[in-house]
C-alpha atoms as a PDB file:
ATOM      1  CA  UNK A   1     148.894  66.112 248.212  1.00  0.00           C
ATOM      2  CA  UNK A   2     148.448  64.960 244.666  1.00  0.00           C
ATOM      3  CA  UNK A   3     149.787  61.575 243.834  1.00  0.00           C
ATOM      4  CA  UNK A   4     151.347  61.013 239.940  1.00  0.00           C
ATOM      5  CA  UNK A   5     148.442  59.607 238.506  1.00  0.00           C
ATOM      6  CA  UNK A   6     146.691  62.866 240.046  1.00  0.00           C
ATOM      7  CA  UNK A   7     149.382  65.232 238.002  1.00  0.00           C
ATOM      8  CA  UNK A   8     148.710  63.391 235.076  1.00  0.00           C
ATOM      9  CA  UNK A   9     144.951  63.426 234.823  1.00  0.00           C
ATOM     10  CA  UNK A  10     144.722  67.189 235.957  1.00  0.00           C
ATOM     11  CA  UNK A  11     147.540  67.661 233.586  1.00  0.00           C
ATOM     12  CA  UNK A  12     145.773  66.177 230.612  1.00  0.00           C
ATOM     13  CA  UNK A  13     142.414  67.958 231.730  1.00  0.00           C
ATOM     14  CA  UNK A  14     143.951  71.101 231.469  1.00  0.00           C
ATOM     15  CA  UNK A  15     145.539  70.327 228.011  1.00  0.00           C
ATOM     16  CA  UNK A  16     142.364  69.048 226.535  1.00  0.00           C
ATOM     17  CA  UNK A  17     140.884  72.637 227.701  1.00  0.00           C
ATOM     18  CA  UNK A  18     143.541  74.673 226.211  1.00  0.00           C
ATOM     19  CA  UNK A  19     143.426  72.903 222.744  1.00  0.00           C
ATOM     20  CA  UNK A  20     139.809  73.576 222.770  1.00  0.00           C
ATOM     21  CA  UNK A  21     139.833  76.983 223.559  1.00  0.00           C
ATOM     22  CA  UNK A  22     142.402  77.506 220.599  1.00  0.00           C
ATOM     23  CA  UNK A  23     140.486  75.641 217.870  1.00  0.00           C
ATOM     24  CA  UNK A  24     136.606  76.244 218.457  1.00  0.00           C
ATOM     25  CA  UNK A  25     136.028  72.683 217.015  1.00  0.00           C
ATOM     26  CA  UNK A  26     133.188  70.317 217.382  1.00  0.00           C
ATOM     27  CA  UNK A  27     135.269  67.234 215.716  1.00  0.00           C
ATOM     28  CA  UNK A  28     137.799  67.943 218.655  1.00  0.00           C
ATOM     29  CA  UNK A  29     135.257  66.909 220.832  1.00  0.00           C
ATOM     30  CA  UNK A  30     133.560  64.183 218.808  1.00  0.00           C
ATOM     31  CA  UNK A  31     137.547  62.956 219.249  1.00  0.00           C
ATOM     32  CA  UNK A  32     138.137  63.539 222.738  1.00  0.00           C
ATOM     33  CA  UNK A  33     134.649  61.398 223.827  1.00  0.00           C
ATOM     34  CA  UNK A  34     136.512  58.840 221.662  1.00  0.00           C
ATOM     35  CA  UNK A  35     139.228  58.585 223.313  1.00  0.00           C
ATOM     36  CA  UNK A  36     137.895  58.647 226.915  1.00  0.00           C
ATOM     37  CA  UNK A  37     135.705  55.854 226.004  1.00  0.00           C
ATOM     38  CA  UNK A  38     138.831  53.478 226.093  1.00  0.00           C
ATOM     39  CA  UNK A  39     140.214  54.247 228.967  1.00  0.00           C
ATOM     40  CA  UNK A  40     138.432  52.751 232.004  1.00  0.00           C
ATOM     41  CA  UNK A  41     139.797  54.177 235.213  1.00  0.00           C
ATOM     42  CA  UNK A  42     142.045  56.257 236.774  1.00  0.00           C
ATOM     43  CA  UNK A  43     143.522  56.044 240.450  1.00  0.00           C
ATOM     44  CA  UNK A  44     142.992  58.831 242.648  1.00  0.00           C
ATOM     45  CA  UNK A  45     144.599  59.916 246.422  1.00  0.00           C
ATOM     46  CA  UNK A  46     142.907  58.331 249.232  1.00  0.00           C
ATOM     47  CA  UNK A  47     142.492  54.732 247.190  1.00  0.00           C
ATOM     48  CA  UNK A  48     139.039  55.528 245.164  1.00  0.00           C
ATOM     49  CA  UNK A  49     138.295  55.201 241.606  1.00  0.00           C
ATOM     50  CA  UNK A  50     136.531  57.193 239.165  1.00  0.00           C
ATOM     51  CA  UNK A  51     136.351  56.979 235.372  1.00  0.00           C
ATOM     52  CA  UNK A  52     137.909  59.368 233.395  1.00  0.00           C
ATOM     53  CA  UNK A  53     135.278  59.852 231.312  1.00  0.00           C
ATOM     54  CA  UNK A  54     133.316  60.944 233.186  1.00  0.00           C
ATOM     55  CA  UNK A  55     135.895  63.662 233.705  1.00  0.00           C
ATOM     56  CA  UNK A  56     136.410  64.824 230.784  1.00  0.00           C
ATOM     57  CA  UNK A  57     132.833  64.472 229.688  1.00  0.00           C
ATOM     58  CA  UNK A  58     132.136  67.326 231.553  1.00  0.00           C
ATOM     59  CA  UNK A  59     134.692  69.625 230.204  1.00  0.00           C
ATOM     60  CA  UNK A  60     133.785  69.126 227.312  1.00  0.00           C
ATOM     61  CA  UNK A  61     130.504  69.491 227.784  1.00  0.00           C
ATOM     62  CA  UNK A  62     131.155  72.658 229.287  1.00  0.00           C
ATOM     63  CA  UNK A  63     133.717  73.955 226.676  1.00  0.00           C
ATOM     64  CA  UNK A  64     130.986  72.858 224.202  1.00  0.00           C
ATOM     65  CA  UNK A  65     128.349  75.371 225.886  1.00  0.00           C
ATOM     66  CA  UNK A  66     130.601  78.484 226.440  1.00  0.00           C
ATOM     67  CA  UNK A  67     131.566  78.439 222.800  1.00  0.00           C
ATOM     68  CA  UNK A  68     128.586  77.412 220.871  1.00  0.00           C
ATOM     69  CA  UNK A  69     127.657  80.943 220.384  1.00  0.00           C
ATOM     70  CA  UNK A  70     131.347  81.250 218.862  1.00  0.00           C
ATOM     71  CA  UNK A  71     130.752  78.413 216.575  1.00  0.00           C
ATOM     72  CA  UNK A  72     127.249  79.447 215.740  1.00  0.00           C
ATOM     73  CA  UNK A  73     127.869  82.503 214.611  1.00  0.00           C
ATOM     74  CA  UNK A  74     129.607  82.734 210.901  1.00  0.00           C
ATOM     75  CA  UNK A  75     130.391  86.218 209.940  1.00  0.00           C
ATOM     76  CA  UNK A  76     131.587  88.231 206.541  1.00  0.00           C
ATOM     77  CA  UNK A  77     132.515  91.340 204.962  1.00  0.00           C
ATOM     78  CA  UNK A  78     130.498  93.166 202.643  1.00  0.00           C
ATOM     79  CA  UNK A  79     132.740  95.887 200.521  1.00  0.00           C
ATOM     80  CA  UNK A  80     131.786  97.685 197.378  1.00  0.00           C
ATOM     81  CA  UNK A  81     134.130  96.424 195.114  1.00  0.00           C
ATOM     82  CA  UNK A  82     135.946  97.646 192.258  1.00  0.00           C
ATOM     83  CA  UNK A  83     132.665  96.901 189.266  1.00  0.00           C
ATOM     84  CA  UNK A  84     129.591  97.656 191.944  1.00  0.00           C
ATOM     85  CA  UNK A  85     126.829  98.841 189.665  1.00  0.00           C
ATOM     86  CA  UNK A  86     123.250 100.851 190.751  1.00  0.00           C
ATOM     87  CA  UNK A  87     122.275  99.218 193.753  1.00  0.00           C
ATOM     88  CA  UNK A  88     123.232  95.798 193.105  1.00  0.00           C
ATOM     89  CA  UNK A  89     126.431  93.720 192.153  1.00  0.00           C
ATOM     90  CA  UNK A  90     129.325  92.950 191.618  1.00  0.00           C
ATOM     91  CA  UNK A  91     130.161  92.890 195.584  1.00  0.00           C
ATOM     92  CA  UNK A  92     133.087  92.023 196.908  1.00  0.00           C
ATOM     93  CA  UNK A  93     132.474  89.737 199.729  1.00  0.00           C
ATOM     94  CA  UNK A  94     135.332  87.574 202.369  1.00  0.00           C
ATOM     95  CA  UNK A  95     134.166  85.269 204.728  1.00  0.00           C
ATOM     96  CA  UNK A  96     135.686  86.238 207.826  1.00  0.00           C
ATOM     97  CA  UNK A  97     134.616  83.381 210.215  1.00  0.00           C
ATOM     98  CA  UNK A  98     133.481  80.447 207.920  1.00  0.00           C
ATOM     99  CA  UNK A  99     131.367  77.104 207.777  1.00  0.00           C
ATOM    100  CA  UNK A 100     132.108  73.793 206.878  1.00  0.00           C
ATOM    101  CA  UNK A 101     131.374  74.903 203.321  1.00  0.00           C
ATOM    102  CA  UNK A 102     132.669  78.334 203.325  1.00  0.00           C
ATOM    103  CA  UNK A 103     136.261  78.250 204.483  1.00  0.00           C
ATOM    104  CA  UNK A 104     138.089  81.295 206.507  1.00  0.00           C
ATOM    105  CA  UNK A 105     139.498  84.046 204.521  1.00  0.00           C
ATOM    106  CA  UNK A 106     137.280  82.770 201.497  1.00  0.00           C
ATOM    107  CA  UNK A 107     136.700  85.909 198.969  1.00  0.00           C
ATOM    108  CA  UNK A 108     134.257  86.126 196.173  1.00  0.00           C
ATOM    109  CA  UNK A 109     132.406  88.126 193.927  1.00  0.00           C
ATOM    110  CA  UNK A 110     128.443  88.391 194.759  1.00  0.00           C
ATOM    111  CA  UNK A 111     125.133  89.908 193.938  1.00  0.00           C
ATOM    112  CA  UNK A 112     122.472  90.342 195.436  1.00  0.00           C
ATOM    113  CA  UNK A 113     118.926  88.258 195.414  1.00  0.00           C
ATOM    114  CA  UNK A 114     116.524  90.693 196.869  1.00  0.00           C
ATOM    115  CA  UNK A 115     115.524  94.211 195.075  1.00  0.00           C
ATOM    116  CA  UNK A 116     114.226  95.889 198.349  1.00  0.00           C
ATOM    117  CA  UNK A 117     116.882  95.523 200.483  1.00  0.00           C
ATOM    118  CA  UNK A 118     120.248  97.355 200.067  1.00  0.00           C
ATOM    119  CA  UNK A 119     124.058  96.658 201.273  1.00  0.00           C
ATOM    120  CA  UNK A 120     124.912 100.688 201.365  1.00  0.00           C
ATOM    121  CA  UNK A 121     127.308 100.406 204.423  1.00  0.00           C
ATOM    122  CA  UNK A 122     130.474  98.939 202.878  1.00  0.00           C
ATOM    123  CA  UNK A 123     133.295  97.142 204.995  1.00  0.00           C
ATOM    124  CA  UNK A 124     130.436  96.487 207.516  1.00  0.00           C
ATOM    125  CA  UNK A 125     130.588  92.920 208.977  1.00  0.00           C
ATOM    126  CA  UNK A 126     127.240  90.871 208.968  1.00  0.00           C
ATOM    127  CA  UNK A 127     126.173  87.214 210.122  1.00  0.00           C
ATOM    128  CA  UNK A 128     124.725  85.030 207.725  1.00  0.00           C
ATOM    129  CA  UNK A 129     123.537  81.738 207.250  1.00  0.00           C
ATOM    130  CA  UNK A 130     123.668  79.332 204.704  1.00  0.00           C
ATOM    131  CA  UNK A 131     120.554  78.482 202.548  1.00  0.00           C
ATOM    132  CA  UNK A 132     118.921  77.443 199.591  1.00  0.00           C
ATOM    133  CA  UNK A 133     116.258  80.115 199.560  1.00  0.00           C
ATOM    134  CA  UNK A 134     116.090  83.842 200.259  1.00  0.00           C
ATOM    135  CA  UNK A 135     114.423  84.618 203.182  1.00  0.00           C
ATOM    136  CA  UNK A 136     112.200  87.998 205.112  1.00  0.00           C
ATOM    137  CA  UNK A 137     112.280  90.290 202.123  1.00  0.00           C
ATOM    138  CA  UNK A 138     112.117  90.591 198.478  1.00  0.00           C
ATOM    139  CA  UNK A 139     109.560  92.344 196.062  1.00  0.00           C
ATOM    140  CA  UNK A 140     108.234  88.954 194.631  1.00  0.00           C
ATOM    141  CA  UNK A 141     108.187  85.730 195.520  1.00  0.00           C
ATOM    142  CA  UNK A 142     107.044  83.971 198.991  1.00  0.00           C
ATOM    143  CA  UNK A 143     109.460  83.551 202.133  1.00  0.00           C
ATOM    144  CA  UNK A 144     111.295  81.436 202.118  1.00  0.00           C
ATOM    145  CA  UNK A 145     112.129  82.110 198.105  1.00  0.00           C
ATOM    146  CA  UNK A 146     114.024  79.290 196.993  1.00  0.00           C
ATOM    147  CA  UNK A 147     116.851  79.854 194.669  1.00  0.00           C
ATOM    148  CA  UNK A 148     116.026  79.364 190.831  1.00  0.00           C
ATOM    149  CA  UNK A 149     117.957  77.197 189.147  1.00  0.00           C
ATOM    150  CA  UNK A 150     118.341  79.539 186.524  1.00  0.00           C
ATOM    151  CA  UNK A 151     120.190  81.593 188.896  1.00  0.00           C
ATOM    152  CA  UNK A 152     122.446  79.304 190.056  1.00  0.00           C
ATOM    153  CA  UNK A 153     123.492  78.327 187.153  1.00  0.00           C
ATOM    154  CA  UNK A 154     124.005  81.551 185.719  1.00  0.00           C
ATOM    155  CA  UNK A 155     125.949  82.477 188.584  1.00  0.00           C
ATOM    156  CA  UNK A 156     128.141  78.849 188.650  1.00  0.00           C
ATOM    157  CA  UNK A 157     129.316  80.042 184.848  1.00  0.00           C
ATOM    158  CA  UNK A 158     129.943  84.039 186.349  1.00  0.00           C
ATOM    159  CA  UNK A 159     132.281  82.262 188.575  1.00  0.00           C
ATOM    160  CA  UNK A 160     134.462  80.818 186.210  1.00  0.00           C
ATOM    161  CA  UNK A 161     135.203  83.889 184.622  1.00  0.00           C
ATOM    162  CA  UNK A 162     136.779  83.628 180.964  1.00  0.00           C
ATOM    163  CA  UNK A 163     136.031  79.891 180.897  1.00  0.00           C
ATOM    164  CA  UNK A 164     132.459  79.989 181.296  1.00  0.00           C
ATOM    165  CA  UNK A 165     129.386  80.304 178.940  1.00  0.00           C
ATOM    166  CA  UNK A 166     129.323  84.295 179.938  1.00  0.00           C
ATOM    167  CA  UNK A 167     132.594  85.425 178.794  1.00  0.00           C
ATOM    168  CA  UNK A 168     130.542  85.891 175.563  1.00  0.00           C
ATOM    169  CA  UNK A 169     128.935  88.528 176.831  1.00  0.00           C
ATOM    170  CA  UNK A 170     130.627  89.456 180.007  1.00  0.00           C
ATOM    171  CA  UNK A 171     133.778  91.705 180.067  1.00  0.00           C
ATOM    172  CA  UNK A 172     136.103  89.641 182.353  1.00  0.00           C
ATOM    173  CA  UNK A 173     139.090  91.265 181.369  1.00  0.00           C
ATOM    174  CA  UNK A 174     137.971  94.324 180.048  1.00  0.00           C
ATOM    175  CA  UNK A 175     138.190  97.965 181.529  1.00  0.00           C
ATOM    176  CA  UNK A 176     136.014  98.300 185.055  1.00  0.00           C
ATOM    177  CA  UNK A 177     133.355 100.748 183.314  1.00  0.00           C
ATOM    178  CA  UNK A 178     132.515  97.843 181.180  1.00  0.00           C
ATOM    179  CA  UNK A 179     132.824  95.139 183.477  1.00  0.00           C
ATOM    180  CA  UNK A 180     130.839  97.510 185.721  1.00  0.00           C
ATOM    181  CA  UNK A 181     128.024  97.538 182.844  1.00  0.00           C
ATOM    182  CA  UNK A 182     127.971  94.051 182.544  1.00  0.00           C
ATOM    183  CA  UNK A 183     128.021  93.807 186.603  1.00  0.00           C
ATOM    184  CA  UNK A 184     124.495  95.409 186.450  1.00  0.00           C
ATOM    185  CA  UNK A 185     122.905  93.854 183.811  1.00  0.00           C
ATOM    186  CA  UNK A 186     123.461  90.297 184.669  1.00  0.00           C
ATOM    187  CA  UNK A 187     122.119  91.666 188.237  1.00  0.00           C
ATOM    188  CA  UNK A 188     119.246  92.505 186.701  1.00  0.00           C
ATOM    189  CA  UNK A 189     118.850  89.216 185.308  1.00  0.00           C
ATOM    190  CA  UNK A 190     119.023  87.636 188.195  1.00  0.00           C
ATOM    191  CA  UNK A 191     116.518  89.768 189.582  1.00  0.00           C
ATOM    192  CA  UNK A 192     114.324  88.546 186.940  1.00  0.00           C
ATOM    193  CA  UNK A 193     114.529  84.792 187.608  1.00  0.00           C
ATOM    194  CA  UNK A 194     113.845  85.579 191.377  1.00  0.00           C
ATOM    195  CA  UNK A 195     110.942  87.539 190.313  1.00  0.00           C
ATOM    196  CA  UNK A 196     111.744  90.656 191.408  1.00  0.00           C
ATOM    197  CA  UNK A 197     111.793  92.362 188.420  1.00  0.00           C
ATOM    198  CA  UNK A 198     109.005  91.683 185.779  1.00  0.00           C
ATOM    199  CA  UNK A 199     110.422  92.715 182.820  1.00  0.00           C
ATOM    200  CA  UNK A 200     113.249  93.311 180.999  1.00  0.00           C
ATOM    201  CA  UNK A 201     113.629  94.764 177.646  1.00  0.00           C
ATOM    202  CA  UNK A 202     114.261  92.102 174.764  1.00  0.00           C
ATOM    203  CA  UNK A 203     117.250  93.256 173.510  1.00  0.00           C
ATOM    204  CA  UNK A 204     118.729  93.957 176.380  1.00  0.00           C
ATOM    205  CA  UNK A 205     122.215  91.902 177.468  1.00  0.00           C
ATOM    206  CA  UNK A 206     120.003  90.708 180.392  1.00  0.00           C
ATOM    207  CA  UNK A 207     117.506  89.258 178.757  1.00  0.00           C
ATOM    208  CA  UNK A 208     120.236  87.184 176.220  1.00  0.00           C
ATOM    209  CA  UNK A 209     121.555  86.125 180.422  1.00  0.00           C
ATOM    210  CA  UNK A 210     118.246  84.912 180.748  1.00  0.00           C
ATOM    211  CA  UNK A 211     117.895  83.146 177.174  1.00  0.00           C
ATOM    212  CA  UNK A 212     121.036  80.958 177.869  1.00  0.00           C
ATOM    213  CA  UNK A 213     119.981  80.097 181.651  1.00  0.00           C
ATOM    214  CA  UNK A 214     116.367  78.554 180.136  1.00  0.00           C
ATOM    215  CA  UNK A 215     118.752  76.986 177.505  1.00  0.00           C
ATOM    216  CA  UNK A 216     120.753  75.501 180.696  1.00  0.00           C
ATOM    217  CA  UNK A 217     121.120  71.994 181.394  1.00  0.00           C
ATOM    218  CA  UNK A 218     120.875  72.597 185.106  1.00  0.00           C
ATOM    219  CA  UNK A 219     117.274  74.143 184.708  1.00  0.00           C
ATOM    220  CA  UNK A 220     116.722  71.134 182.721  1.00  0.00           C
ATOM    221  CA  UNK A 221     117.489  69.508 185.901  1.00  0.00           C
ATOM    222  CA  UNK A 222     116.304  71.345 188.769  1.00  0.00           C
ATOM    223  CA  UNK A 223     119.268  71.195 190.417  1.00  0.00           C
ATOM    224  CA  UNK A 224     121.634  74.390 192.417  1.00  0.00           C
ATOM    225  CA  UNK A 225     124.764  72.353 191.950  1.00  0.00           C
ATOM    226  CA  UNK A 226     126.488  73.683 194.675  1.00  0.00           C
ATOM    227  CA  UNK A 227     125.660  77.257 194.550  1.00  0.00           C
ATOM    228  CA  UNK A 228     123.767  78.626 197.942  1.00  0.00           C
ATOM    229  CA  UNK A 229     122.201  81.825 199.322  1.00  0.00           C
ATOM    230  CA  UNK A 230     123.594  83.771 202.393  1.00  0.00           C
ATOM    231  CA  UNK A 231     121.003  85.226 204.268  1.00  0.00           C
ATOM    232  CA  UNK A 232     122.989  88.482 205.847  1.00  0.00           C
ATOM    233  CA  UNK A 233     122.344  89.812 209.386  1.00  0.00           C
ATOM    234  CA  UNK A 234     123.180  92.955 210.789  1.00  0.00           C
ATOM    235  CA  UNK A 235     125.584  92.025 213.911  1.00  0.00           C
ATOM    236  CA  UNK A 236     124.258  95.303 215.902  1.00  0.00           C
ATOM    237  CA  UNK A 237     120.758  93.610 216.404  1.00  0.00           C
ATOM    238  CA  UNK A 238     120.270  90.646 214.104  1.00  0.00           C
ATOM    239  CA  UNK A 239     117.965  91.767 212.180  1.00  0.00           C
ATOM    240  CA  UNK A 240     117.664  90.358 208.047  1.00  0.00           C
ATOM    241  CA  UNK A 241     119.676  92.846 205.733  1.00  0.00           C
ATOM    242  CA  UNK A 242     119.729  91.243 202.537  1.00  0.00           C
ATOM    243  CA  UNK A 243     120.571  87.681 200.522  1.00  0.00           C
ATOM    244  CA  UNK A 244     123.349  86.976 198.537  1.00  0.00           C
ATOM    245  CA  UNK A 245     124.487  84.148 196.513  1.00  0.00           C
ATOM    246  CA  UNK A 246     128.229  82.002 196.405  1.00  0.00           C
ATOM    247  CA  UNK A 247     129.705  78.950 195.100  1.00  0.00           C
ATOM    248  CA  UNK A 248     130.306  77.178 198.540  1.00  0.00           C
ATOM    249  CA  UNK A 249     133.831  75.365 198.793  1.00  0.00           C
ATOM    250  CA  UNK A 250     135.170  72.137 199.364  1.00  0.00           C
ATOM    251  CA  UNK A 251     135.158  71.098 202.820  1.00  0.00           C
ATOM    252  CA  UNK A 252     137.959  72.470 204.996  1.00  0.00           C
ATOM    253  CA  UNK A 253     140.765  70.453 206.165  1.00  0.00           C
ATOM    254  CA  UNK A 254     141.034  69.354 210.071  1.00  0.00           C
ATOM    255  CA  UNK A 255     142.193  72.390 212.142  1.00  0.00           C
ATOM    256  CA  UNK A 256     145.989  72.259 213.828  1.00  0.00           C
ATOM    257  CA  UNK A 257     144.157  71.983 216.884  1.00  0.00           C
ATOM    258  CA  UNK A 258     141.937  69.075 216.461  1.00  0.00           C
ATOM    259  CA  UNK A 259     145.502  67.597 214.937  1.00  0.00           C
ATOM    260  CA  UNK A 260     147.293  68.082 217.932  1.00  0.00           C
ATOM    261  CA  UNK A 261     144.297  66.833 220.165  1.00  0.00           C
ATOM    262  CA  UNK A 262     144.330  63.723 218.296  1.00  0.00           C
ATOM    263  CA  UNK A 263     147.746  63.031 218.907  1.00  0.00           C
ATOM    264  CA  UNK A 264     147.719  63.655 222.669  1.00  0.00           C
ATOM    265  CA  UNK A 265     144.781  61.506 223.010  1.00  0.00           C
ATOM    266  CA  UNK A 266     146.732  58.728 221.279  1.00  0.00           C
ATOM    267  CA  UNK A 267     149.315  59.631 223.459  1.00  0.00           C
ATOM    268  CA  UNK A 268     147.720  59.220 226.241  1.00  0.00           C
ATOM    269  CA  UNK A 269     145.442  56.381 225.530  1.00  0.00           C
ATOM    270  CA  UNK A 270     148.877  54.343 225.400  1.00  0.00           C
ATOM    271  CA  UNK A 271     150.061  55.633 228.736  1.00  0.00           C
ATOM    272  CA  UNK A 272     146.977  54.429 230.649  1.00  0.00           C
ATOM    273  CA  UNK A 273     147.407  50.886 229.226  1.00  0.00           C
ATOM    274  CA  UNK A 274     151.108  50.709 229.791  1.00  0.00           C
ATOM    275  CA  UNK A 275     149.648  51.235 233.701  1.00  0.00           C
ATOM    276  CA  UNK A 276     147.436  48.697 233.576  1.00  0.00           C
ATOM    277  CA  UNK A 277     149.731  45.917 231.929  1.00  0.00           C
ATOM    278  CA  UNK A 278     152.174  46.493 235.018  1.00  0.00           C
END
């Protein structure tokens, strides 16, 4: 039979494994090896002694293993949108299982970065990855293509809609066949800057797009603030689909899970000690 301190350490094994299997979080962890590491050791039946870290080392470990491929792969949705033009944006796009810089649920507006590769199948799911340069595809431009300043900043002012340098030029709140009009030609600006176009026509409302990006301050700079490509793969067989570009968000608050671990590991942390002052 089990003694009490048995119940307790099985007991708190088991909870440490539920809580995990619920939040899918590597700080959980990084918080559980934390908390092992000050407790020393726990009594077993029959009079030996083993640390409890070693314990739950291993679970985690093991939890760790079994859901990496969880945690590794982030996935969105790709749908047409309401101002889609030709073959290229305005996309609608919601991250569906996120990063640390892309949160759950997250939706945006995107377009796309590569000329020869198409997003025809709308409401289909994709993995992606995170990046600062296209990558396997594009009619110009080496792999890996990294983003153009010009781009990103062209795309950081798109994303503040009426308050940013576009709204000049760009039909925020107009009717959707105009928005839709302006949807293709600051695509086609974009495709410019990442050299897959190589020309545009001088008058055009893309080229004035590309006028007030070499104008920019952040091409002045070199910098992609904090505007990053997602490299899109199809989940069927992984294979590279196409690369679009977002405004990544603030970093995402702990999970309820990790919260809860963190309290039962303080929880029991003080129960261990009370033991060993008796």
């Amino acid at each position: 039979m089990f003694c009490g301190a048995d119940l307790v350490n099985y007991f708190f094994v088991a909870m440490v494994c539920c809580v995990w299997g619920f939040n899918f979080a590597g700080n959980s962890v990084v918080y559980v090896i934390n908390v092992i590491s000050e407790v020393n050791v726990v009594s077993f039946h029959g009079g030996g002694k083993m640390k409890i870290s070693k314990i739950l080392s291993a679970v985690c470990l093991f939890l760790m293993i079994t859901t990496s491929s969880l945690m590794a792969t982030p996935t969105l949705k790709i749908d047409q949108g309401l101002y889609q033009s030709g073959s290229g944006g305005e996309f609608a796009a919601t991250v569906l299982n996120g990063t640390a810089s892309l949160d759950d649920g997250y939706g945006f507006q995107t377009f796309c970065l590569e000329k020869n590769e198409y997003l025809s199948n709308y409401g289909s799911t994709y993995y992606f990855q995170v990046n600062t340069a296209a990558v396997a595809g594009g009619s110009g431009g080496p792999s890996p293509d990294p983003l153009d300043s010009r781009t990103a900043w062209l795309y950081n002012e798109f994303t503040k809609g009426t308050t940013g340098a576009l709204s000049s030029l760009y039909d925020f709140g107009g009717t959707v066949n105009a928005r839709t009009s302006d949807a293709g030609q600051l695509q086609n600006a974009l495709w410019y800057l990442e050299g897959e176009l190589t020309s545009l026509n001088s008058t055009s409302e893309a080229q004035q797009y590309v006028n007030m990006a070499n104008a920019s301050d952040w091409y002045a700079e070199g910098t992609i603030g904090d505007i990053r490509v997602l490299n899109l793969y199809r989940m069927s067989d992984g294979a590279n689909v196409q690369d679009v570009i977002v405004k990544t968000t603030p970093a995402a608050v702990p999970a309820p899970g990790a919260l809860l671990l963190s309290a039962m590991g303080t929880t029991i942390v003080g129960y261990f000690r009370r033991r060993r002052a008796v």
